[in-house]
Protein backbone atom coordinates (compact mmCIF):
# COMPACT_ATOMS: atom_id res chain seq x y z
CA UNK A 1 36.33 -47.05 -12.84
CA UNK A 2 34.86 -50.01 -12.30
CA UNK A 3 31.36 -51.54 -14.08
CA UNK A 4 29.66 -51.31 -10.87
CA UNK A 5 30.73 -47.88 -10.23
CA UNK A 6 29.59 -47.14 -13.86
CA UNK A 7 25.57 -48.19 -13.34
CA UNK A 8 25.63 -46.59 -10.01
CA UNK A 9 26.31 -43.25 -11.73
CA UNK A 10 24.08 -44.23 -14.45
CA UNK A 11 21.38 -45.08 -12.06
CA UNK A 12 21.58 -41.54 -10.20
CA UNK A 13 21.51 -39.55 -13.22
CA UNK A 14 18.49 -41.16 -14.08
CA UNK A 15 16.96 -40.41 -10.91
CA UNK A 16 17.86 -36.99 -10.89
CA UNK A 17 16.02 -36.77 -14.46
CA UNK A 18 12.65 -37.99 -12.90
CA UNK A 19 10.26 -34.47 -12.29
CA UNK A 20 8.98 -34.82 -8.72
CA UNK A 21 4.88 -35.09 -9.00
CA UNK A 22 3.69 -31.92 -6.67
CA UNK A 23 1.30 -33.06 -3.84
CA UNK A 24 -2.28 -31.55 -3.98
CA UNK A 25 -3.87 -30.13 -1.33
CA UNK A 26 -7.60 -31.32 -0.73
CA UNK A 27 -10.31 -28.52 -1.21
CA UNK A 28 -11.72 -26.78 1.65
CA UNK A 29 -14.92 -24.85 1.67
CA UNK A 30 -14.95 -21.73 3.04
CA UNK A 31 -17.14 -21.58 6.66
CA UNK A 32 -20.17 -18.96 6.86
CA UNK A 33 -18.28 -16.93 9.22
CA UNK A 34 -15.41 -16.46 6.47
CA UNK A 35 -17.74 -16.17 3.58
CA UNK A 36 -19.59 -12.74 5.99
CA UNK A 37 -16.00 -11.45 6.60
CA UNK A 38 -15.40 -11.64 2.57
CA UNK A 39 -19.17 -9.92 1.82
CA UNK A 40 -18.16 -7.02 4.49
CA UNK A 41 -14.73 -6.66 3.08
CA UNK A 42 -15.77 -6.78 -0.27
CA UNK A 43 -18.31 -3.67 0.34
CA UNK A 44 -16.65 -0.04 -0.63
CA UNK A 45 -17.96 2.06 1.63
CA UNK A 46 -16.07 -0.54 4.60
CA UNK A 47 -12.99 -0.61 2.77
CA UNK A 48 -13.17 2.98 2.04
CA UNK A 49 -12.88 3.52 5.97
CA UNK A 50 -10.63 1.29 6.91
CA UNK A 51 -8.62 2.79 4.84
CA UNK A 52 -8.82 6.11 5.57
CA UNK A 53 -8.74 4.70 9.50
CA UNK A 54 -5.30 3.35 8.69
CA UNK A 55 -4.18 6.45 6.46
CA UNK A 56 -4.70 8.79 9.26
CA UNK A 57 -3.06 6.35 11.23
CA UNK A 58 0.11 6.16 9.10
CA UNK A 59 -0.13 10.08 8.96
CA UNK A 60 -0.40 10.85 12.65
CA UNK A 61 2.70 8.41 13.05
CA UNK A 62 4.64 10.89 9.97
CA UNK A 63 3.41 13.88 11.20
CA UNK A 64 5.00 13.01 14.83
CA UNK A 65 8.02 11.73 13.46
CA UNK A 66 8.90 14.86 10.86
CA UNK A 67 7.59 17.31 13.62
CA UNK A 68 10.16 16.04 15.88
CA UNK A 69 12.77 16.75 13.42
CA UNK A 70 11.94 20.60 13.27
CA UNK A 71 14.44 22.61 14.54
CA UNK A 72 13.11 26.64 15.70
CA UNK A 73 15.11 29.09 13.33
CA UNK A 74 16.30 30.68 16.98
CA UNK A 75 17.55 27.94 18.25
CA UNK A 76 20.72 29.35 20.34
CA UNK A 77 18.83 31.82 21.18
CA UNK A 78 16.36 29.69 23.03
CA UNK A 79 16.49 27.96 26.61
CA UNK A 80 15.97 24.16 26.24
CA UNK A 81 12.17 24.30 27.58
CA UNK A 82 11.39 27.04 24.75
CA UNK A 83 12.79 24.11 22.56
CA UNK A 84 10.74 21.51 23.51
CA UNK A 85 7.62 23.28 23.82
CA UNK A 86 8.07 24.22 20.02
CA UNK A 87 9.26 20.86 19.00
CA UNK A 88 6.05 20.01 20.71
CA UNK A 89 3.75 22.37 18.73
CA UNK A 90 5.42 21.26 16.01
CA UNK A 91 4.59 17.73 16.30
CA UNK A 92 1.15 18.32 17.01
CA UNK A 93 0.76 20.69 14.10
CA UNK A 94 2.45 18.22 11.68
CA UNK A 95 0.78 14.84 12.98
CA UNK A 96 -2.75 16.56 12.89
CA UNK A 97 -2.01 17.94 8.78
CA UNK A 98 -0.34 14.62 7.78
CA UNK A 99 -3.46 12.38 9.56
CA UNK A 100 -5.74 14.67 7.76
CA UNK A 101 -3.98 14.21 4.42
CA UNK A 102 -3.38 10.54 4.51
CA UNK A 103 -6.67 9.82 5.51
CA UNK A 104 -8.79 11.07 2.84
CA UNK A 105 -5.98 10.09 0.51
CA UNK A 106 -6.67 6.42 1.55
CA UNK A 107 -10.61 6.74 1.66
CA UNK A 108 -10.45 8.44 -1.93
CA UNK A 109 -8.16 5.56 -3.46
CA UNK A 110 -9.43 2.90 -1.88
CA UNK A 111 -12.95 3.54 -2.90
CA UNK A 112 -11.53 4.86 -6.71
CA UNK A 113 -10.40 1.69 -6.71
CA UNK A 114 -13.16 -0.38 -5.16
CA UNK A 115 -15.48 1.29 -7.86
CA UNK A 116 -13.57 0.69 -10.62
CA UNK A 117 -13.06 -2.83 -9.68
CA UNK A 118 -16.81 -3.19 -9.31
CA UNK A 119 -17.61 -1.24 -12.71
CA UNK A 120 -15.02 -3.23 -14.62
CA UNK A 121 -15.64 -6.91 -13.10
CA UNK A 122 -11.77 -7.00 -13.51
CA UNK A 123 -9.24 -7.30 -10.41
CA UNK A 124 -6.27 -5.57 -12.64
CA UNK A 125 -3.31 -3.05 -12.60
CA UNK A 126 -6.17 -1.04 -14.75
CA UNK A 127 -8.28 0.14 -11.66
CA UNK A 128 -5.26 0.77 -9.38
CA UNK A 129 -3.85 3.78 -12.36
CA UNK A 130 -7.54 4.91 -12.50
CA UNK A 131 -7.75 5.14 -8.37
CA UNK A 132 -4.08 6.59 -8.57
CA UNK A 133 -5.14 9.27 -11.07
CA UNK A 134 -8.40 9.93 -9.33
CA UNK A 135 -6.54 10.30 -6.00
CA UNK A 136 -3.85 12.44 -7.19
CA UNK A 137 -6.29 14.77 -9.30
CA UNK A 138 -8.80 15.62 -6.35
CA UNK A 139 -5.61 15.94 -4.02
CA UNK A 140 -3.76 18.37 -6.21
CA UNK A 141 -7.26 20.08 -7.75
CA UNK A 142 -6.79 23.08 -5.28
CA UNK A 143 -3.78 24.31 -7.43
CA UNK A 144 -5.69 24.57 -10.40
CA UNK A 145 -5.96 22.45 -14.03
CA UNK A 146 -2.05 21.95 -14.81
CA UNK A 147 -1.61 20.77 -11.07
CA UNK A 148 -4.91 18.49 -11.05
CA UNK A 149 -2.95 16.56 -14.46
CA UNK A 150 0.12 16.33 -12.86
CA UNK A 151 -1.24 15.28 -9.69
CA UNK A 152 -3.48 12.89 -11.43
CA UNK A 153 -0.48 11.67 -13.70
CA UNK A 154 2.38 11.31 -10.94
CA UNK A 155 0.15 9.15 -8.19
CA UNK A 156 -1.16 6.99 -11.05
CA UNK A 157 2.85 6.41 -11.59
CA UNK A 158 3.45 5.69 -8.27
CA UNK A 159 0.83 3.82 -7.80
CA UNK A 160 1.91 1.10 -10.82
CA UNK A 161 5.54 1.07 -9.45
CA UNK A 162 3.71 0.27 -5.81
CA UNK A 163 1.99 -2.30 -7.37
CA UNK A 164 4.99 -3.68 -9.40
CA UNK A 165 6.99 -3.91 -6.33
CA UNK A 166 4.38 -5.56 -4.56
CA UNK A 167 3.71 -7.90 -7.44
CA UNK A 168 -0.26 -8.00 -6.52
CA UNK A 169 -1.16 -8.10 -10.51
CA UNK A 170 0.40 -10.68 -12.55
């Protein structure tokens, strides 16, 4: 090697070594229409809805897809217009239970949650296990004291490894 092919690698080691400065992005205020969207959003009772709009939403979409799967216990006995006029029923039975279901499961979380948040001042994993155990409790409550626990204790689970995978709390 030569001395000029010495500083040359010299030189771009060096450069390599320099941190690059990240840019910073001016500030920019938030208009008045953004700051009403934010006070709406940031009521309960309007996130409570919207999320039991989208639950039922999400349910109706379950219900029609796991209906469809159904198969009638008499199925070779059956002519092919018996079939789909069960898998039909079927459908519409199963959408109508799973909208029902998912939407108050959605309106009861989201305003557990909402609440919590609210009480606590806090935006932390703390309020999604207390919505998750709220939600899971009133769900299961029907099946008596054990069932409310376990109910309570398995959706505030699942609700920390949603969370987790969705990395919302730091």
């Amino acid at each position: 090697m030569g001395v000029n092919e010495i500083n040359d690698s010299a030189s771009s080691s060096k450069k390599e070594a320099e941190p690059e400065i990240p840019q910073i992005q001016p500030f920019r205020m938030p208009s008045m229409e953004e700051i009403r969207a934010q006070e709406v959003w940031d009521n309960c009772a309007v996130r409570s809805v919207a999320s039991g709009v989208l639950g039922g939403g999400l349910g109706l979409f379950m219900g029609l897809l796991l209906g469809s799967l159904d198969n009638p216990l008499m199925q070779d006995q059956m002519t092919g217009r018996e079939q789909f006029i069960y898998t039909a029923k079927q459908m519409g039975r199963r959408s109508w239970s799973s909208c029902k279901t998912f939407a108050v499961m959605g309106l009861v979380f989201s305003a557990a949650e909402c609440i919590v948040e609210k009480a606590r001042a806090k935006h932390d994993i703390t309020n999604t296990v207390v919505a998750g155990c709220v939600t899971g409790g009133s769900m299961s409550a029907k099946g008596g004291p054990k069932a409310a626990c376990a109910g309570c204790a398995g959706f505030a689970a699942f609700s920390v490894v949603i969370e987790k995978f969705l990395e919302r709390h730091t």
